[in-house]
Structure formats: structure tokens, C-alpha cells
Protein backbone atom coordinates (compact mmCIF):
# COMPACT_ATOMS: atom_id res chain seq x y z
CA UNK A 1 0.00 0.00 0.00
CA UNK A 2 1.03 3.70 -1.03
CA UNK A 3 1.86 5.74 2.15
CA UNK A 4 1.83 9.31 3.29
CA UNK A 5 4.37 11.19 4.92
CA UNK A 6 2.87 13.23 7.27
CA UNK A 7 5.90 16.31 7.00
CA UNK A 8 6.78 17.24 11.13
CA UNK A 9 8.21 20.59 11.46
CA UNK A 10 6.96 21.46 15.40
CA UNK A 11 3.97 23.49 13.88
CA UNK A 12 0.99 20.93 12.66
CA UNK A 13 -2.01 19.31 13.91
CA UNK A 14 -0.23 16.07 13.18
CA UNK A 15 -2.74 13.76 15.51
CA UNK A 16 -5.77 14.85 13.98
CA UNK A 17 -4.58 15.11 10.23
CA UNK A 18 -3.29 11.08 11.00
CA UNK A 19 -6.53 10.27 12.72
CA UNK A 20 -8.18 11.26 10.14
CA UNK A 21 -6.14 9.33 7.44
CA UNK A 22 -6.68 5.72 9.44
CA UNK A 23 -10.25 6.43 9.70
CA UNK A 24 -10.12 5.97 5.65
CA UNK A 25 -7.74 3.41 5.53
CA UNK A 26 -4.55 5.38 4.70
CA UNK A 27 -1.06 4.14 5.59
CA UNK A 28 0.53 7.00 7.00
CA UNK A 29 3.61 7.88 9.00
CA UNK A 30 4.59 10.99 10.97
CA UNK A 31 8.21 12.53 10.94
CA UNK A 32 10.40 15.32 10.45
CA UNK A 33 13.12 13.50 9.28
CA UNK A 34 14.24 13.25 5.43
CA UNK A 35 15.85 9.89 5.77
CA UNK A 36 12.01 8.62 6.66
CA UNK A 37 9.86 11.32 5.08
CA UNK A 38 12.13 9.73 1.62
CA UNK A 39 9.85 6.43 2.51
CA UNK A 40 6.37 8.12 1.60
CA UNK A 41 4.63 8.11 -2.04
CA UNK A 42 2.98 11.26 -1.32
CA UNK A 43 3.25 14.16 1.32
CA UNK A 44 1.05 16.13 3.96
CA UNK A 45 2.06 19.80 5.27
CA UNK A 46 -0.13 20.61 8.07
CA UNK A 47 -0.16 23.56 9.75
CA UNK A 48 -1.13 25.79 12.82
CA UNK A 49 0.24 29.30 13.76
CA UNK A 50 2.27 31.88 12.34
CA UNK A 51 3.68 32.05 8.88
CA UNK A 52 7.18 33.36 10.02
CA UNK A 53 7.76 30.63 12.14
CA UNK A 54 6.66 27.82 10.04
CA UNK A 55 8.79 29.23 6.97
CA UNK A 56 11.52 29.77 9.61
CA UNK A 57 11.21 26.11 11.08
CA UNK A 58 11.02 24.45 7.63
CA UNK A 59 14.31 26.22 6.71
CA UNK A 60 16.50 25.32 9.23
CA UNK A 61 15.36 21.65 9.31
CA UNK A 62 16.24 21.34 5.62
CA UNK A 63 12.83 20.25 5.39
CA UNK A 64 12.16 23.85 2.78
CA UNK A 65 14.68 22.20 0.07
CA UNK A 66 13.72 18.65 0.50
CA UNK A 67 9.65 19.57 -0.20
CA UNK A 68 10.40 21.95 -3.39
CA UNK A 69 12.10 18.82 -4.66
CA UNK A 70 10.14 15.89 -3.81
CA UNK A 71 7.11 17.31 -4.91
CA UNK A 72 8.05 17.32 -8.58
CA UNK A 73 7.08 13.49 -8.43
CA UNK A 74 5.08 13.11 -5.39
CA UNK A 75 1.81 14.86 -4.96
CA UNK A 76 2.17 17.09 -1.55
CA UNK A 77 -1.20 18.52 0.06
CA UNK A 78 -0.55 21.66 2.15
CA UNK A 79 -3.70 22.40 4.87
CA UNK A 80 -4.26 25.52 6.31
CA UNK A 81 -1.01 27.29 7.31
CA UNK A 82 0.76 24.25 5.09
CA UNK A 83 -1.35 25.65 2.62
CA UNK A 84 -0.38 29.19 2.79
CA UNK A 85 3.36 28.45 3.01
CA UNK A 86 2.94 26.84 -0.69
CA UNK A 87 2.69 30.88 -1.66
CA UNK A 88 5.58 32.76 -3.04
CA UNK A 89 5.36 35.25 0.10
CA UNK A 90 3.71 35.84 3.54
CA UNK A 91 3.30 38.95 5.09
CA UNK A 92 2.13 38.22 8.67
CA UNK A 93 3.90 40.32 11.24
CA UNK A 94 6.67 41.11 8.47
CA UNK A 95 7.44 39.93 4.85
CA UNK A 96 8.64 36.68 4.48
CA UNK A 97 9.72 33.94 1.91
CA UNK A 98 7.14 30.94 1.11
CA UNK A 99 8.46 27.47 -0.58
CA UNK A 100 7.11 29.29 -4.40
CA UNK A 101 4.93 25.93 -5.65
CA UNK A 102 2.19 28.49 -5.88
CA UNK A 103 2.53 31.81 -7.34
CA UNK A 104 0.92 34.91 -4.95
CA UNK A 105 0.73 36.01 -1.77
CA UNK A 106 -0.80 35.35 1.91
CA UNK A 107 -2.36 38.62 3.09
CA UNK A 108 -4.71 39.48 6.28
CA UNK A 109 -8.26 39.11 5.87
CA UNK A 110 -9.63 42.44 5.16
CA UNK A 111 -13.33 41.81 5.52
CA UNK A 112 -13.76 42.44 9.56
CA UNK A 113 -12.02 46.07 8.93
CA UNK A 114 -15.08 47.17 7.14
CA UNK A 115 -18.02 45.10 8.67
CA UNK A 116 -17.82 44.25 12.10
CA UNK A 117 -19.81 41.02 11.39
CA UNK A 118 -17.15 39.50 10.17
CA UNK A 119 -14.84 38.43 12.92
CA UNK A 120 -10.97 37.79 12.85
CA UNK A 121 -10.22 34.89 12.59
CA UNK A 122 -12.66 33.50 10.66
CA UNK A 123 -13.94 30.40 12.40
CA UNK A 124 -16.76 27.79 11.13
CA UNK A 125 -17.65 26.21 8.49
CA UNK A 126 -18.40 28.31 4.87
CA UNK A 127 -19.76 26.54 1.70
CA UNK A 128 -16.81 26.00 -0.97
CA UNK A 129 -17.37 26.76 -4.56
CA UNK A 130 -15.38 25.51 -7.87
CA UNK A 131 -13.18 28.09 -9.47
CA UNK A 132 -10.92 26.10 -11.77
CA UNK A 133 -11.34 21.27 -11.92
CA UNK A 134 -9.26 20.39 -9.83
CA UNK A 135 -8.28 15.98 -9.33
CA UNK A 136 -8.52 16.80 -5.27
CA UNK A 137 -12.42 17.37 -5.67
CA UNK A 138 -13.65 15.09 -7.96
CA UNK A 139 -16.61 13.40 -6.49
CA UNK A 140 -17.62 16.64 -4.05
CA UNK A 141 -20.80 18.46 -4.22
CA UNK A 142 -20.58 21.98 -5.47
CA UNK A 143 -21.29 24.11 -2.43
CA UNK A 144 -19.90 22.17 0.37
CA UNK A 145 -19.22 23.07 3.76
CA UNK A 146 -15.55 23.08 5.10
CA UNK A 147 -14.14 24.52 8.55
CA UNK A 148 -12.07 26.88 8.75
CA UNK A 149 -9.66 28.47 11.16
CA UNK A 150 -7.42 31.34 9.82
CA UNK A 151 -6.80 35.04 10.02
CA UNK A 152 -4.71 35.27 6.23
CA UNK A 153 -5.44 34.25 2.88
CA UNK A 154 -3.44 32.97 0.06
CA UNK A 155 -4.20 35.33 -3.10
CA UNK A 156 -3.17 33.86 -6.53
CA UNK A 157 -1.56 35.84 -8.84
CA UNK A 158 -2.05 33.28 -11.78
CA UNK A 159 -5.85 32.15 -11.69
CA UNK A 160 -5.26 29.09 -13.16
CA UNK A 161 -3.74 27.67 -9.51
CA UNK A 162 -6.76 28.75 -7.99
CA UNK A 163 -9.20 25.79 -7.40
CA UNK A 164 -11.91 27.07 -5.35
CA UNK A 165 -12.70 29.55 -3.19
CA UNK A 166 -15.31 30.82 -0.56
CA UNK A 167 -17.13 34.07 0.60
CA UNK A 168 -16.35 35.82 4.06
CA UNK A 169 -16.53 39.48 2.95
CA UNK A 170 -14.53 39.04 0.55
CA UNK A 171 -13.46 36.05 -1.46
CA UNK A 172 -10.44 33.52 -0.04
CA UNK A 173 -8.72 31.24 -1.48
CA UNK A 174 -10.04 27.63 -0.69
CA UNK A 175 -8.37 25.22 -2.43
CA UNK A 176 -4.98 25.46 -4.68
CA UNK A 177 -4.21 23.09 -7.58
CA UNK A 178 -1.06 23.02 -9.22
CA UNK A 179 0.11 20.12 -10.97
CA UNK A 180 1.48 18.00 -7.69
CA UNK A 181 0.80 19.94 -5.30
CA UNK A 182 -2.55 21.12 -3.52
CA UNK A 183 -3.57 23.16 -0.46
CA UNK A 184 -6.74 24.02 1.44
CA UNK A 185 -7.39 26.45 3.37
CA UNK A 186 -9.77 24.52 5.66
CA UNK A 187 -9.06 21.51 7.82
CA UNK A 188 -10.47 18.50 5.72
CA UNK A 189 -9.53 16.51 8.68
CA UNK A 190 -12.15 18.80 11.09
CA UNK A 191 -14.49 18.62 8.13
CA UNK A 192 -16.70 15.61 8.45
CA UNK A 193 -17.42 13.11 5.07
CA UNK A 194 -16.88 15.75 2.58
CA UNK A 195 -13.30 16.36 4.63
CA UNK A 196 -12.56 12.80 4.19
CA UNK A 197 -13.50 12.55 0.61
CA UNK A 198 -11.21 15.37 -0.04
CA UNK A 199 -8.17 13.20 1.71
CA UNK A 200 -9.40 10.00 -0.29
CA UNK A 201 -9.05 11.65 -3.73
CA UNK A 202 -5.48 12.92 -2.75
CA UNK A 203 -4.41 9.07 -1.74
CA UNK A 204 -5.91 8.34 -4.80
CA UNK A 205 -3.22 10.44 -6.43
CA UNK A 206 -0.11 8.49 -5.22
């Protein structure tokens, strides 16, 4: 059986992303180690706090040079901060340097500046809408609800790398599709079926 390499870096929901993977009958492996990570047919960069420190984290470990590489034959899914470190550049708390598989930029969410409504971070689930086909959502219902946790988005500067996207004031960037390598901005693992589907197609992939 194919298996996933679940990419450690000290800043993912590792558990949850794994927990999720066994539930659909995934072999998958955690570790921040290339030696192992070389093992996998396909990768997962999870994700939880700030952009600096990921970027900062995956650097030092090496771990920045071994993804750009592997994923020119290995499919690699980023998810939620994973996802936005796939950009070209981050500017939370100051400008810094993403691994460039996607071309654009992660920004703040702009929407709660101008209606209140709309709080920071955006938390809950938001229906998901198709942008560009992407392999990573074949099967899914147009319109399906995803949670979300996140204060930035990922903007695309080429459209075509843009999969799908939702409203919350303003439109964000959903899902990214580029060849290899994907990234959503929600938690498919915190997402229920339609989560799980999502993880399905990408083992599908390897």
C-alpha cells in the first residue's frame, strides 16, 4: 500500500490530520526526518500558527529544500497554514519567503475592517465553490461546507492555480491546484465526510 508522509516541522495538527487518514484506511507515518519522510509516495504539510515561524522552522530543518524537490514526483497537500506556506510570500507580522509551488501572496483578511460582522479569525464552516477542476475534488458536491480556522489568505496571482474559493466578505482562497501539489485552506480533517472525501481523492493520487 502507497503511504503518506505526514511532514513534522513542530507546527501541525499532526494527531488529527493522521486520525483522520486511518479512519479511511490510509497508511501514513509521521516525521520530520528526510531519511524517513524519503519512505512516503505522497506528502502532507499541516499547519497551525504563524507564517514566520513555520517558513523559519522548515528552513532550518532542511525540510524547505527537500519539499520543493520531492514534490516534482510526489503529490504534496498543504492544509491551512501548510497551505499558505505553498505561496511565493507571507506577510504576517513582516514579509517573508514561502516554498514558491504556488505563485501569490498570503495577506490578512480584510473583511472584519469594514463590517464588524465578520470576525478575525474566521472560524466555522463556509460553503466551498469551484473556481478552476481540480483531481482533489472530484466526487464533491458543489457548495460544500468546510471549517475553517485562519486570520490570512493565500491570493493567486495566476488564476489558473486557484481551485476554489469561498465568501467571508470578501473572497479567499479555498483550495490550490497546481500540478502535484494542492492546499486548502480549511481543515479536511475537522471537516466531516466531505473532509474525508477530499483526503481520499489525494491518496488516490499516489
Amino acid at each position: 500500500m502507497k503511504k503518506i508522509g505526514i511532514i513534522d516541522y513542530g507546527m501541525g495538527n499532526l494527531c488529527s490530520v493522521r486520525n483522520a487518514l486511518d479512519y479511511i484506511g490510509a497508511e501514513c507515518f509521521i516525521s520530520g526526518e528526510e531519511k524517513e519522510l524519503e519512505k512516503a509516495d505522497g506528502f502532507i504539510l499541516p499547519g497551525v500558527g504563524a507564517f514566520p515561524d513555520a517558513a523559519q522552522k522548515l528552513e532550518e530543518t532542511g525540510l524547505s529544500a527537500f519539499i520543493k524537490e520531492r514534490r516534482k514526483e510526489r503529490p504534496l497537500l498543504g492544509i491551512c497554514l501548510g497551505m499558505q506556506l505553498l505561496f511565493e510570500n507571507g506577510y504576517e507580522f513582516r514579509h517573508c519567503k514561502g516554498l514558491a509551488l504556488i505563485k501569490g501572496d498570503v495577506v490578512r483578511l480584510q473583511a472584519g475592517e469594514k463590517n464588524k460582522k465578520y470576525k478575525i479569525p474566521h472560524i466555522g464552516y463556509n460553503s466551498v465553490t469551484s473556481v478552476n477542476s481540480s483531481s482533489i475534488t472530484a466526487g464533491i458536491d458543489e457548495g460544500s461546507y468546510f471549517y475553517f480556522v485562519h486570520s490570512y489568505k493565500g491570493v493567486c496571482s495566476d488564476r489558473g492555480q486557484l481551485a476554489s474559493v469561498t465568501e467571508y466578505g470578501e473572497e479567499v482562497t479555498a483550495i490550490v491546484s497546481a500540478g502535484n501539489v494542492f492546499g486548502t485552506q480549511f481543515h479536511p480533517e475537522k471537516s466531516g465526510e466531505v473532509g474525508l472525501a477530499l483526503l481520499k481523492n489525494f491518496t488516490n493520487l499516489l
